[in-house]
C-alpha atoms as a PDB file:
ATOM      1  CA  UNK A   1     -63.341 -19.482  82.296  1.00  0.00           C
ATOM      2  CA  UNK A   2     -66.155 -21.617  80.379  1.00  0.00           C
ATOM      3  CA  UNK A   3     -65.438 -22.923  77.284  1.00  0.00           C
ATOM      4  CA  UNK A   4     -67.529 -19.910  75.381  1.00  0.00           C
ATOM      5  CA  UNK A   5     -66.188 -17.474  77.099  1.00  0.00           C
ATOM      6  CA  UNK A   6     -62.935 -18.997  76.185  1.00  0.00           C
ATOM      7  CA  UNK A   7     -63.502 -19.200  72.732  1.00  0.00           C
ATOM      8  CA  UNK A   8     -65.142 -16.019  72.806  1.00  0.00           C
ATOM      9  CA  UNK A   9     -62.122 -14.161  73.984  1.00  0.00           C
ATOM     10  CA  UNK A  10     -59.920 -16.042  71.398  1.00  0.00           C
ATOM     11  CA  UNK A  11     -62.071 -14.981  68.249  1.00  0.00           C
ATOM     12  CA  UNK A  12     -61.411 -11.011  70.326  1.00  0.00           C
ATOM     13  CA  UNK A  13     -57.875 -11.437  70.959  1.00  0.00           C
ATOM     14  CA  UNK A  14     -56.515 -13.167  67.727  1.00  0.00           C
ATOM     15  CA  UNK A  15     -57.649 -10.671  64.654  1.00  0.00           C
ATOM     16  CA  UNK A  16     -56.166  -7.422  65.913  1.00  0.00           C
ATOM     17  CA  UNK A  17     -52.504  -8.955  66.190  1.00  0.00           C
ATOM     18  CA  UNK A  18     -51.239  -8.956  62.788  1.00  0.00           C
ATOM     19  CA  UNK A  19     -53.004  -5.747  62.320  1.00  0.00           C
ATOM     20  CA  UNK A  20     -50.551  -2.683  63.696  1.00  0.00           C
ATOM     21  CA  UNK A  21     -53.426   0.038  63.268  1.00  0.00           C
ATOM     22  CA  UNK A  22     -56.062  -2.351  65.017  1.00  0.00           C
ATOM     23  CA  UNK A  23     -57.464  -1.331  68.638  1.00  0.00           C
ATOM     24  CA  UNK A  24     -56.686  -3.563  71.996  1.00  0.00           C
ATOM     25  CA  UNK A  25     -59.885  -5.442  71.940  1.00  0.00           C
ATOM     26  CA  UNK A  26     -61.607  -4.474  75.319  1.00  0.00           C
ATOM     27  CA  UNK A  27     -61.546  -7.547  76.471  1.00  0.00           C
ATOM     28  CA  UNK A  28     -57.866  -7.150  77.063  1.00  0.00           C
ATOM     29  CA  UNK A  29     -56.897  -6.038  80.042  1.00  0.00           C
ATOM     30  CA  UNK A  30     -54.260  -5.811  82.833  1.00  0.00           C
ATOM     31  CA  UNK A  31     -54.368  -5.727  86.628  1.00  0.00           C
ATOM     32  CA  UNK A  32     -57.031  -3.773  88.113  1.00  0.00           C
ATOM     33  CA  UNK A  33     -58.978  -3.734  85.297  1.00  0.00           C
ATOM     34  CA  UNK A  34     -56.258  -1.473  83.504  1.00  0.00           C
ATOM     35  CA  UNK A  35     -55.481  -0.898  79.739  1.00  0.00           C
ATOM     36  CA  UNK A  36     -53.399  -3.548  78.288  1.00  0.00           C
ATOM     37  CA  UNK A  37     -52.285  -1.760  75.311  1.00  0.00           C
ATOM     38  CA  UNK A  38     -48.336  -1.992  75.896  1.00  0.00           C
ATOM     39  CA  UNK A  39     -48.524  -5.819  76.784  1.00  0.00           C
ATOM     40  CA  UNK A  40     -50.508  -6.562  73.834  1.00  0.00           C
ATOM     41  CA  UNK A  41     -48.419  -4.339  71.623  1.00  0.00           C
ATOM     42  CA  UNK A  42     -45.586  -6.946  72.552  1.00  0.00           C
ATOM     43  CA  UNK A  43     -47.120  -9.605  72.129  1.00  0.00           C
ATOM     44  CA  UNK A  44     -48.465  -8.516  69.101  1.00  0.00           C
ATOM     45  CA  UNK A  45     -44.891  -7.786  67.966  1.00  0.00           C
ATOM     46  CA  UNK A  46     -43.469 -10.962  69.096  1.00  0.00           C
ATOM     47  CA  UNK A  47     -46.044 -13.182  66.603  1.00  0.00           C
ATOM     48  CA  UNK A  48     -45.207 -11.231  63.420  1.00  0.00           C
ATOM     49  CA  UNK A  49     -41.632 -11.468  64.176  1.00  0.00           C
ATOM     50  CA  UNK A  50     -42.145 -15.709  64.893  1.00  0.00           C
ATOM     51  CA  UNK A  51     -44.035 -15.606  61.299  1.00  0.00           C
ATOM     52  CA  UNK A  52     -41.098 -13.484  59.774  1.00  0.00           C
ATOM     53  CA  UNK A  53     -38.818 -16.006  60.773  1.00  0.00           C
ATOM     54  CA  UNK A  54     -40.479 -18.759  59.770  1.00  0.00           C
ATOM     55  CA  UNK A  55     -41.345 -17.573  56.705  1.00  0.00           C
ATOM     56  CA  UNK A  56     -37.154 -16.821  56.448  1.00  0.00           C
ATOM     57  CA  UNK A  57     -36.376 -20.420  57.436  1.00  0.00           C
ATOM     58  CA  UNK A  58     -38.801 -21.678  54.428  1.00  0.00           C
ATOM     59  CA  UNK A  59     -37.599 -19.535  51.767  1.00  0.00           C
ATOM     60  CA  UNK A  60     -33.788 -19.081  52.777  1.00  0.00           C
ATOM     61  CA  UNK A  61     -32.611 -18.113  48.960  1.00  0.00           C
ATOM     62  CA  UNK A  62     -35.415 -15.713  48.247  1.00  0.00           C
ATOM     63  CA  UNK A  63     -34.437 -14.263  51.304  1.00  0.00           C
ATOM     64  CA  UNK A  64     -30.365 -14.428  50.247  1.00  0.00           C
ATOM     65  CA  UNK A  65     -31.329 -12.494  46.738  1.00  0.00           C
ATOM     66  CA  UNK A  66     -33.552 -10.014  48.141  1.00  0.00           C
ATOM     67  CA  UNK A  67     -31.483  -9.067  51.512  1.00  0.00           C
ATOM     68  CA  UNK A  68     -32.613  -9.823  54.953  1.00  0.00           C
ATOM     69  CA  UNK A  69     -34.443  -5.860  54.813  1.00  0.00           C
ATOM     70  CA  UNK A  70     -36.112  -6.299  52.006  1.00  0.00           C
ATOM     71  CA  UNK A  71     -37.235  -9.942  52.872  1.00  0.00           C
ATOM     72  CA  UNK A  72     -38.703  -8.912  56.301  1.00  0.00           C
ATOM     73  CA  UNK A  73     -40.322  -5.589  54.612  1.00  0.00           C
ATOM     74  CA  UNK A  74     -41.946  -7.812  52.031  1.00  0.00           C
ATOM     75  CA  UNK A  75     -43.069 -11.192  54.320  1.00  0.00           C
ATOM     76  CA  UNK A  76     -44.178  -8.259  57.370  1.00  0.00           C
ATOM     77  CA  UNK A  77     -47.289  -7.439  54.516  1.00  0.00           C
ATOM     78  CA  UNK A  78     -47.249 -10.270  53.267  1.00  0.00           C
ATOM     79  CA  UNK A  79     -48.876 -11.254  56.551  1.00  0.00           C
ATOM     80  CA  UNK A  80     -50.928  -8.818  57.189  1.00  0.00           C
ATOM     81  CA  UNK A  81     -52.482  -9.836  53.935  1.00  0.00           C
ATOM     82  CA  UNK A  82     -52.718 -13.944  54.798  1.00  0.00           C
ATOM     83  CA  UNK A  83     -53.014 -14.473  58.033  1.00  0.00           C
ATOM     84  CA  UNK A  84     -52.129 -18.277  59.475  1.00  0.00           C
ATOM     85  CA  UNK A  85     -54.797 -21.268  59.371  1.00  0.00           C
ATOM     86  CA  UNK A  86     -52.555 -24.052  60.771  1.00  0.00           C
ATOM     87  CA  UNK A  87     -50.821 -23.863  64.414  1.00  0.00           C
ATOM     88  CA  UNK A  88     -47.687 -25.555  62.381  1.00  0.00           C
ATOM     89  CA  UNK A  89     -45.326 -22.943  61.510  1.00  0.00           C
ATOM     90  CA  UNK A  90     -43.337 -24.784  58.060  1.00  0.00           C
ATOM     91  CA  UNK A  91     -47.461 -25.048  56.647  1.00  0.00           C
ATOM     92  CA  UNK A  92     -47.430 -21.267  56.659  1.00  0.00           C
ATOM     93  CA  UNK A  93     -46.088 -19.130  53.318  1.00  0.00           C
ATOM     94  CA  UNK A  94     -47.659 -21.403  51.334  1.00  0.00           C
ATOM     95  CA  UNK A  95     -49.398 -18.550  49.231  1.00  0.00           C
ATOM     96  CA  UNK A  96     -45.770 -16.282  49.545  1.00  0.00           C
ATOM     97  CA  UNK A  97     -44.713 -16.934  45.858  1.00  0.00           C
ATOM     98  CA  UNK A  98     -48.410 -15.965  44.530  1.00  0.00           C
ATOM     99  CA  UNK A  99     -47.637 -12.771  46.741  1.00  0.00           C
ATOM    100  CA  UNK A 100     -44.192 -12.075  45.609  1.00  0.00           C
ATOM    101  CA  UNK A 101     -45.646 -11.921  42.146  1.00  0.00           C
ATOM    102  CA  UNK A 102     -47.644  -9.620  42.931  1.00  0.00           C
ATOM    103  CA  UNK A 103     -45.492  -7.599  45.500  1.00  0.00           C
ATOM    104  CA  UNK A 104     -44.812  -4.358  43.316  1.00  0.00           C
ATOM    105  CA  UNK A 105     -41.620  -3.742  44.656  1.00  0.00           C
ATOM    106  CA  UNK A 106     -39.737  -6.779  43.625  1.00  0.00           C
ATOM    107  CA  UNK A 107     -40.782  -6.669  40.121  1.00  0.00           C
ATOM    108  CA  UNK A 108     -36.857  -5.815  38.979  1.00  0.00           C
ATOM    109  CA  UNK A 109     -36.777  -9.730  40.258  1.00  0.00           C
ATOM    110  CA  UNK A 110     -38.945 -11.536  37.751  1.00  0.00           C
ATOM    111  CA  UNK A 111     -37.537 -14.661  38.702  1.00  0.00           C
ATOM    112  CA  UNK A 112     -38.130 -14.528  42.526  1.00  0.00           C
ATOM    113  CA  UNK A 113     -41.543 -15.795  42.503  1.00  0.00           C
ATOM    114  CA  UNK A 114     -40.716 -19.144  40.311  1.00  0.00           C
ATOM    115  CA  UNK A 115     -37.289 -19.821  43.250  1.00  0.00           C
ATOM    116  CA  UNK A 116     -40.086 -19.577  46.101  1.00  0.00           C
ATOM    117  CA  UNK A 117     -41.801 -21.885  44.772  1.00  0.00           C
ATOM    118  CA  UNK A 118     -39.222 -24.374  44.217  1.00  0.00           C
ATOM    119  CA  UNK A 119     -38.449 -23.385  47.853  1.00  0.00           C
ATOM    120  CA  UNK A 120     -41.726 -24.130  48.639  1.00  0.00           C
ATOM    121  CA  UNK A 121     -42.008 -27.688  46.794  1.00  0.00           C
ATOM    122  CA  UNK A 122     -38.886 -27.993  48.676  1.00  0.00           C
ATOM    123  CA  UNK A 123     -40.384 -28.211  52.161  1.00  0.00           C
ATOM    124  CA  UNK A 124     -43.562 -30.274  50.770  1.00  0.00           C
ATOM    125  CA  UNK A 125     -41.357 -32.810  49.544  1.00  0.00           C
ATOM    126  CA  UNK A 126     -39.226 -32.891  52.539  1.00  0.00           C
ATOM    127  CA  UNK A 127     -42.234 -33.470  54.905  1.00  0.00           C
ATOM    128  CA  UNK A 128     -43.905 -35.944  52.521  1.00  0.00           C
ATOM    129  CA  UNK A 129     -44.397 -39.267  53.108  1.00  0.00           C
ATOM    130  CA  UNK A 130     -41.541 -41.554  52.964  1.00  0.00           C
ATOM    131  CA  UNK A 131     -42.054 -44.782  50.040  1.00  0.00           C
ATOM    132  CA  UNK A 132     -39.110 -46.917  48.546  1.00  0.00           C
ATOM    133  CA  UNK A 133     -38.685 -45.682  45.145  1.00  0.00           C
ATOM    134  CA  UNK A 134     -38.887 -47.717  41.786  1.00  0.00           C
ATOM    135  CA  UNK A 135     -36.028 -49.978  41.287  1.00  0.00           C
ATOM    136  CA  UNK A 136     -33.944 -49.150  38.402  1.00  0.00           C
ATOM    137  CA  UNK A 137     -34.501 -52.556  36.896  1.00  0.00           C
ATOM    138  CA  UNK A 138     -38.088 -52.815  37.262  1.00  0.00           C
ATOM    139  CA  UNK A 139     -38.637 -50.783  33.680  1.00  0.00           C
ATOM    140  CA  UNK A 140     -36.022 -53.508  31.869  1.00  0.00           C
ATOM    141  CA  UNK A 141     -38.014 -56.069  33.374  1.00  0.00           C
ATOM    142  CA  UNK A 142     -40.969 -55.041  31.468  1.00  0.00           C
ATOM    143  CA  UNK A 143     -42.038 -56.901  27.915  1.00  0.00           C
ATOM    144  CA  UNK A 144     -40.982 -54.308  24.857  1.00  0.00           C
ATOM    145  CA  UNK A 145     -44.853 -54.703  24.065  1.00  0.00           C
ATOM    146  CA  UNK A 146     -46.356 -53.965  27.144  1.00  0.00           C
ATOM    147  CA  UNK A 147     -43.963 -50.477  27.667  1.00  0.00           C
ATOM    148  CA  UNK A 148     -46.227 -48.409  25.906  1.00  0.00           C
ATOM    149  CA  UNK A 149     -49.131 -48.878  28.168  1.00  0.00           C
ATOM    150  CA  UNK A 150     -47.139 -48.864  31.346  1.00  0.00           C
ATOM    151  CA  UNK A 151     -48.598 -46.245  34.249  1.00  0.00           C
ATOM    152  CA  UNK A 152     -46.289 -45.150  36.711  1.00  0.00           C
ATOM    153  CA  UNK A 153     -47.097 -44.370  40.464  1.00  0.00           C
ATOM    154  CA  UNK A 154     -45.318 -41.145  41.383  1.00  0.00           C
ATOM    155  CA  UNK A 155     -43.429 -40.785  44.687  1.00  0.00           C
ATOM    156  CA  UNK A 156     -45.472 -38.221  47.225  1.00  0.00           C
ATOM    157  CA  UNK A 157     -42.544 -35.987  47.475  1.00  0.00           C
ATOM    158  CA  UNK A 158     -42.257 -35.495  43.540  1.00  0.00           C
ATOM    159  CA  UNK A 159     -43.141 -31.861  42.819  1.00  0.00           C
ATOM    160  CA  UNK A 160     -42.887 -30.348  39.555  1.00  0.00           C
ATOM    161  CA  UNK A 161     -41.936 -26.440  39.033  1.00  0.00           C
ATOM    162  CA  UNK A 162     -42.370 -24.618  35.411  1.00  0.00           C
ATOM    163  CA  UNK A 163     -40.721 -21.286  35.336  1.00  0.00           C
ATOM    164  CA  UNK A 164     -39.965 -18.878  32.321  1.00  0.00           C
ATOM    165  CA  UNK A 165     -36.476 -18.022  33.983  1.00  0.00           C
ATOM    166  CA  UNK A 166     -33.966 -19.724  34.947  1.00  0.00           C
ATOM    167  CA  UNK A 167     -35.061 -20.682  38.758  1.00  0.00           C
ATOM    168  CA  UNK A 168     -33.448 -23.931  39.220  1.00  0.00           C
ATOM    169  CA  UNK A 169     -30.037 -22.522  38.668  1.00  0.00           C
ATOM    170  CA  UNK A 170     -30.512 -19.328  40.739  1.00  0.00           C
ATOM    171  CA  UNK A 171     -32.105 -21.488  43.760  1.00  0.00           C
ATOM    172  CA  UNK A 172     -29.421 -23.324  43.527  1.00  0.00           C
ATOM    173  CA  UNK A 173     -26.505 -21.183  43.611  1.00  0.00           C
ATOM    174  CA  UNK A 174     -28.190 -19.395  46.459  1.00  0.00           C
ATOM    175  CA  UNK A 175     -29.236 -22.194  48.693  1.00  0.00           C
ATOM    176  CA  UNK A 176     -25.212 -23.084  49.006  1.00  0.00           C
ATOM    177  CA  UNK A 177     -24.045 -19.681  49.066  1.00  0.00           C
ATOM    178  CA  UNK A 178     -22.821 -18.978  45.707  1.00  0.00           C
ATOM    179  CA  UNK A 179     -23.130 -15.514  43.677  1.00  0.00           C
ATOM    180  CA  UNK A 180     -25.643 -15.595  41.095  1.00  0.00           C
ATOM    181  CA  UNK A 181     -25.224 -12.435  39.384  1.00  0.00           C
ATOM    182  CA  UNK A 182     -23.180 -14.299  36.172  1.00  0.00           C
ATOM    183  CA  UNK A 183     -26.385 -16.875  35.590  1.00  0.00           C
ATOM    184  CA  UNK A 184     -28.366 -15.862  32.701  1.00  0.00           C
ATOM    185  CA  UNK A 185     -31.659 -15.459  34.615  1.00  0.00           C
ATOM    186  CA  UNK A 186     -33.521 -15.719  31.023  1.00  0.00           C
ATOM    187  CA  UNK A 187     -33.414 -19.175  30.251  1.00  0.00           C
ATOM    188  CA  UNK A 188     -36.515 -21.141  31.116  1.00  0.00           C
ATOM    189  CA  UNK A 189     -35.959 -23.995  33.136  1.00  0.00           C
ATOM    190  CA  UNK A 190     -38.120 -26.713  35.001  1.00  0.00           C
ATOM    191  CA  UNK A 191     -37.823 -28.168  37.770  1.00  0.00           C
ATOM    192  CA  UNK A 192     -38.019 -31.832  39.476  1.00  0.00           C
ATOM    193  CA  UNK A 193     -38.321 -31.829  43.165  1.00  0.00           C
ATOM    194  CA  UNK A 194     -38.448 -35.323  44.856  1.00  0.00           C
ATOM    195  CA  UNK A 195     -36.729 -37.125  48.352  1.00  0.00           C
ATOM    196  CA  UNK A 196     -36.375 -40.746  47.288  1.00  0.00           C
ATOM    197  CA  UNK A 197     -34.952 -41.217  50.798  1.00  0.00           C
ATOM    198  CA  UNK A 198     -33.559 -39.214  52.865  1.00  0.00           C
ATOM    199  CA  UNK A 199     -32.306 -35.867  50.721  1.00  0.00           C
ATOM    200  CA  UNK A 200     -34.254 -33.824  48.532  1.00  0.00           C
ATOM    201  CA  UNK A 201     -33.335 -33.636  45.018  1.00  0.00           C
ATOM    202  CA  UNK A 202     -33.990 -30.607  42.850  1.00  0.00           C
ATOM    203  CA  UNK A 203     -32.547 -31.085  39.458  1.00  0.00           C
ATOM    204  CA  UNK A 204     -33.392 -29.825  36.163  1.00  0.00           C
ATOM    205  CA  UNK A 205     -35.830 -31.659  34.005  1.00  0.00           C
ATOM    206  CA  UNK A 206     -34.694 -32.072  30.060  1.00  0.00           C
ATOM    207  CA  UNK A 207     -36.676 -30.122  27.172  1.00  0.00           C
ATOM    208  CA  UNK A 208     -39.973 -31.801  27.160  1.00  0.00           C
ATOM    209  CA  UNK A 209     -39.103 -33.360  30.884  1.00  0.00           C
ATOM    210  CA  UNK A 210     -41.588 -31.605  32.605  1.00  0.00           C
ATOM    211  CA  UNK A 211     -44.962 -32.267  30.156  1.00  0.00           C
ATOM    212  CA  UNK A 212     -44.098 -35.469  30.415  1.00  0.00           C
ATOM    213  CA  UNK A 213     -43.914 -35.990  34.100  1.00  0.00           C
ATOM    214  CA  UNK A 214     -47.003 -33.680  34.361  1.00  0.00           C
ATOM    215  CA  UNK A 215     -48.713 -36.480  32.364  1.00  0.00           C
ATOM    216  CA  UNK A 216     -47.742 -39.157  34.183  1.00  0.00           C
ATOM    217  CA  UNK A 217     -48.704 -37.895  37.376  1.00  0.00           C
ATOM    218  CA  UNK A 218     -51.920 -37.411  36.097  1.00  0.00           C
ATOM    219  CA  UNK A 219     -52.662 -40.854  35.084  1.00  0.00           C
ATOM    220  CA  UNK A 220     -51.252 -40.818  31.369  1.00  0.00           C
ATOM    221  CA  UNK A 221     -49.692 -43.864  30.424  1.00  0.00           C
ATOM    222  CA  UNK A 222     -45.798 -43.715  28.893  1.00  0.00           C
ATOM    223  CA  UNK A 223     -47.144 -43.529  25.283  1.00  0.00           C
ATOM    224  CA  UNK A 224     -49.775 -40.818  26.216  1.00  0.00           C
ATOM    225  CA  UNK A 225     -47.450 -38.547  28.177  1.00  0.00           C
ATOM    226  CA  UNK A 226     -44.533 -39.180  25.633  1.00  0.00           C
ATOM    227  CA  UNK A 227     -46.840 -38.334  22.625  1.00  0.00           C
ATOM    228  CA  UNK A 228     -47.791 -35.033  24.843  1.00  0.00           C
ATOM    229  CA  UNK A 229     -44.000 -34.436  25.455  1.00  0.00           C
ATOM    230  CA  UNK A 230     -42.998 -34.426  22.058  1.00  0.00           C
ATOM    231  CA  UNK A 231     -46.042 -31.937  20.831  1.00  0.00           C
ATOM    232  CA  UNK A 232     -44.376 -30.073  23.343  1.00  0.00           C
ATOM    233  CA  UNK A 233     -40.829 -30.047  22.320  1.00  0.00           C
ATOM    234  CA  UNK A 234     -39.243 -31.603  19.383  1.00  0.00           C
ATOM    235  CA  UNK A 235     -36.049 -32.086  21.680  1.00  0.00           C
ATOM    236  CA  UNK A 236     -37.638 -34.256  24.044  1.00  0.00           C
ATOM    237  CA  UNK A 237     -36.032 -37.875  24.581  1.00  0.00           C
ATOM    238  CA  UNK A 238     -38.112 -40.355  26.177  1.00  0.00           C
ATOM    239  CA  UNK A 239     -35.398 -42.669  26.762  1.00  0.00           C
ATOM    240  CA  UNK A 240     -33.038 -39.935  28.394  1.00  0.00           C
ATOM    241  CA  UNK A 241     -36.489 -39.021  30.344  1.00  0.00           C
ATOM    242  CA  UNK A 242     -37.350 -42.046  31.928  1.00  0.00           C
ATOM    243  CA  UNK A 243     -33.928 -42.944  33.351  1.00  0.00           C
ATOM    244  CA  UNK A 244     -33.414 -39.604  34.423  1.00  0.00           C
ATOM    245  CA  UNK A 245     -36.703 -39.566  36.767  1.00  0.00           C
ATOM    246  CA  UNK A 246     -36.294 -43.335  37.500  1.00  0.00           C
ATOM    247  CA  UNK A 247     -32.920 -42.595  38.921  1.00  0.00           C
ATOM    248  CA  UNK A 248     -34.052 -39.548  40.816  1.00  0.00           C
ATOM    249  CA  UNK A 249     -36.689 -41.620  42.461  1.00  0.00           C
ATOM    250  CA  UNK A 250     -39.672 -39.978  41.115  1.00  0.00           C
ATOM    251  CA  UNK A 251     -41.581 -43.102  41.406  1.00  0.00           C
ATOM    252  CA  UNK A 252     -42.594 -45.772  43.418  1.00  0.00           C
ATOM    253  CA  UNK A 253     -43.751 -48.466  40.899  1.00  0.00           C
ATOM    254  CA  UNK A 254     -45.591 -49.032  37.854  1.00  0.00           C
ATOM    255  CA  UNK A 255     -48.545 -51.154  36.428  1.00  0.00           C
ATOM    256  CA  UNK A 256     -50.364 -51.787  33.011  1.00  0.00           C
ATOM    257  CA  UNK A 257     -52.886 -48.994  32.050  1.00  0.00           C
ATOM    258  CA  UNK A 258     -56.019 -49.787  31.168  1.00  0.00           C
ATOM    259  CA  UNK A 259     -56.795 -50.800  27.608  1.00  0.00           C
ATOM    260  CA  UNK A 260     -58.318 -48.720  25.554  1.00  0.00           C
END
């Protein structure tokens, strides 16, 4: 077969298969020139199911709070609604949470949408490139003077996750196994999400924690992103803060910002 034939049998043969009402394209066909419906119906089968379970290996607790029906009902339109881009299977569901937001039926589960994402920055930080975090000691080593204007280079794995409910508790309790039906699902919490070696650590971030890590990974230097933090909640500690993501592993060093 030449390469556009090839290519033009693909772009026939791939749209139809995570659509259950779509024709056999016509350029399907068995021995003898024969319908292939029944073979392609298989196969057709066989890739929603692979997605299914993919997407069920990605978002394990979502699927543990919903039910293994209800998951596969939900992911099954999910995908016929967002089909793959990438041939690697853990890069698919990335758009999953928007859906479950959306997904009218799991709407009694406010909170569902805010654990796949965690989920989701789960996987992401997992996969993400591996740096030696910042030493403990490296902040004490800094000159009182100069803290202020310190800028801090965030590990790639750190992921933050805002959620109205409390999500980092329920993805929690479900990722292990435990009930969840005694956690008061209305307490906001954020999230940290980071792998500083070779675990992933999802922990809750203090009031103000997650403005002021926002900040920083955007650039903000410690006064900046404190300042931000505090407008943000009069609880926040900055010195409860910083050691807290230092000793997660958050970052990977820091440096003088630019003076202003």
């Amino acid at each position: 077969m030449q390469p556009e034939a090839h290519t033009s049998y693909a772009a026939a043969f791939a749209p139809p298969l995570l659509d259950p009402d779509g024709d056999v394209p016509a350029a399907v066909t068995g021995p003898n020139g024969k319908s292939a419906v029944k073979r392609y119906d298989v196969y057709r089968n066989n890739v929603t199911v692979s997605l299914i379970e993919a997407l069920a290996a990605i978002y394990p607790a979502v699927q543990r709070l919903t039910g293994p029906d209800f998951f596969r009902a939900m992911a099954r339109f999910h995908i016929r609604e967002t089909p793959p881009t990438s041939p690697l299977l853990f890069d698919y569901g990335r758009d999953f949470p928007g859906f479950i937001a959306r997904y009218e039926h799991a709407r009694s589960l406010p909170w569902l949408a805010d654990v796949a994402r965690i989920e989701r920055a789960w996987l992401d930080a997992y996969h993400a490139a591996d740096h030696p975090p910042l030493s403990p000691t490296a902040l004490a080593a800094v000159a009182p003077d100069r803290l202020a204007n310190l800028v801090f280079t965030v590990h790639p794995a750190t992921r933050v996750v805002r959620s109205s409910f409390a999500a980092v508790t329920i993805f929690a309790a479900n990722r292990i196994g435990e009930s969840s039906d005694r956690i008061d699902a209305s307490t906001p919490e954020d999230a940290l999400i980071t792998r500083p070696e070779f675990d992933v650590v999802v922990q809750r971030l203090p009031p103000g924690g997650a403005v002021f890590l926002t900040c920083l990974m955007s650039g903000c230097t410690l006064a900046e992103a404190a300042a931000a933090a505090t407008e943000a909640s009069q609880d926040f500690e900055l010195a409860t803060n910083i050691a807290g993501l230092i000793e997660a592993g958050a970052f990977t060093s820091l440096r003088p910002g630019d003076q202003k």
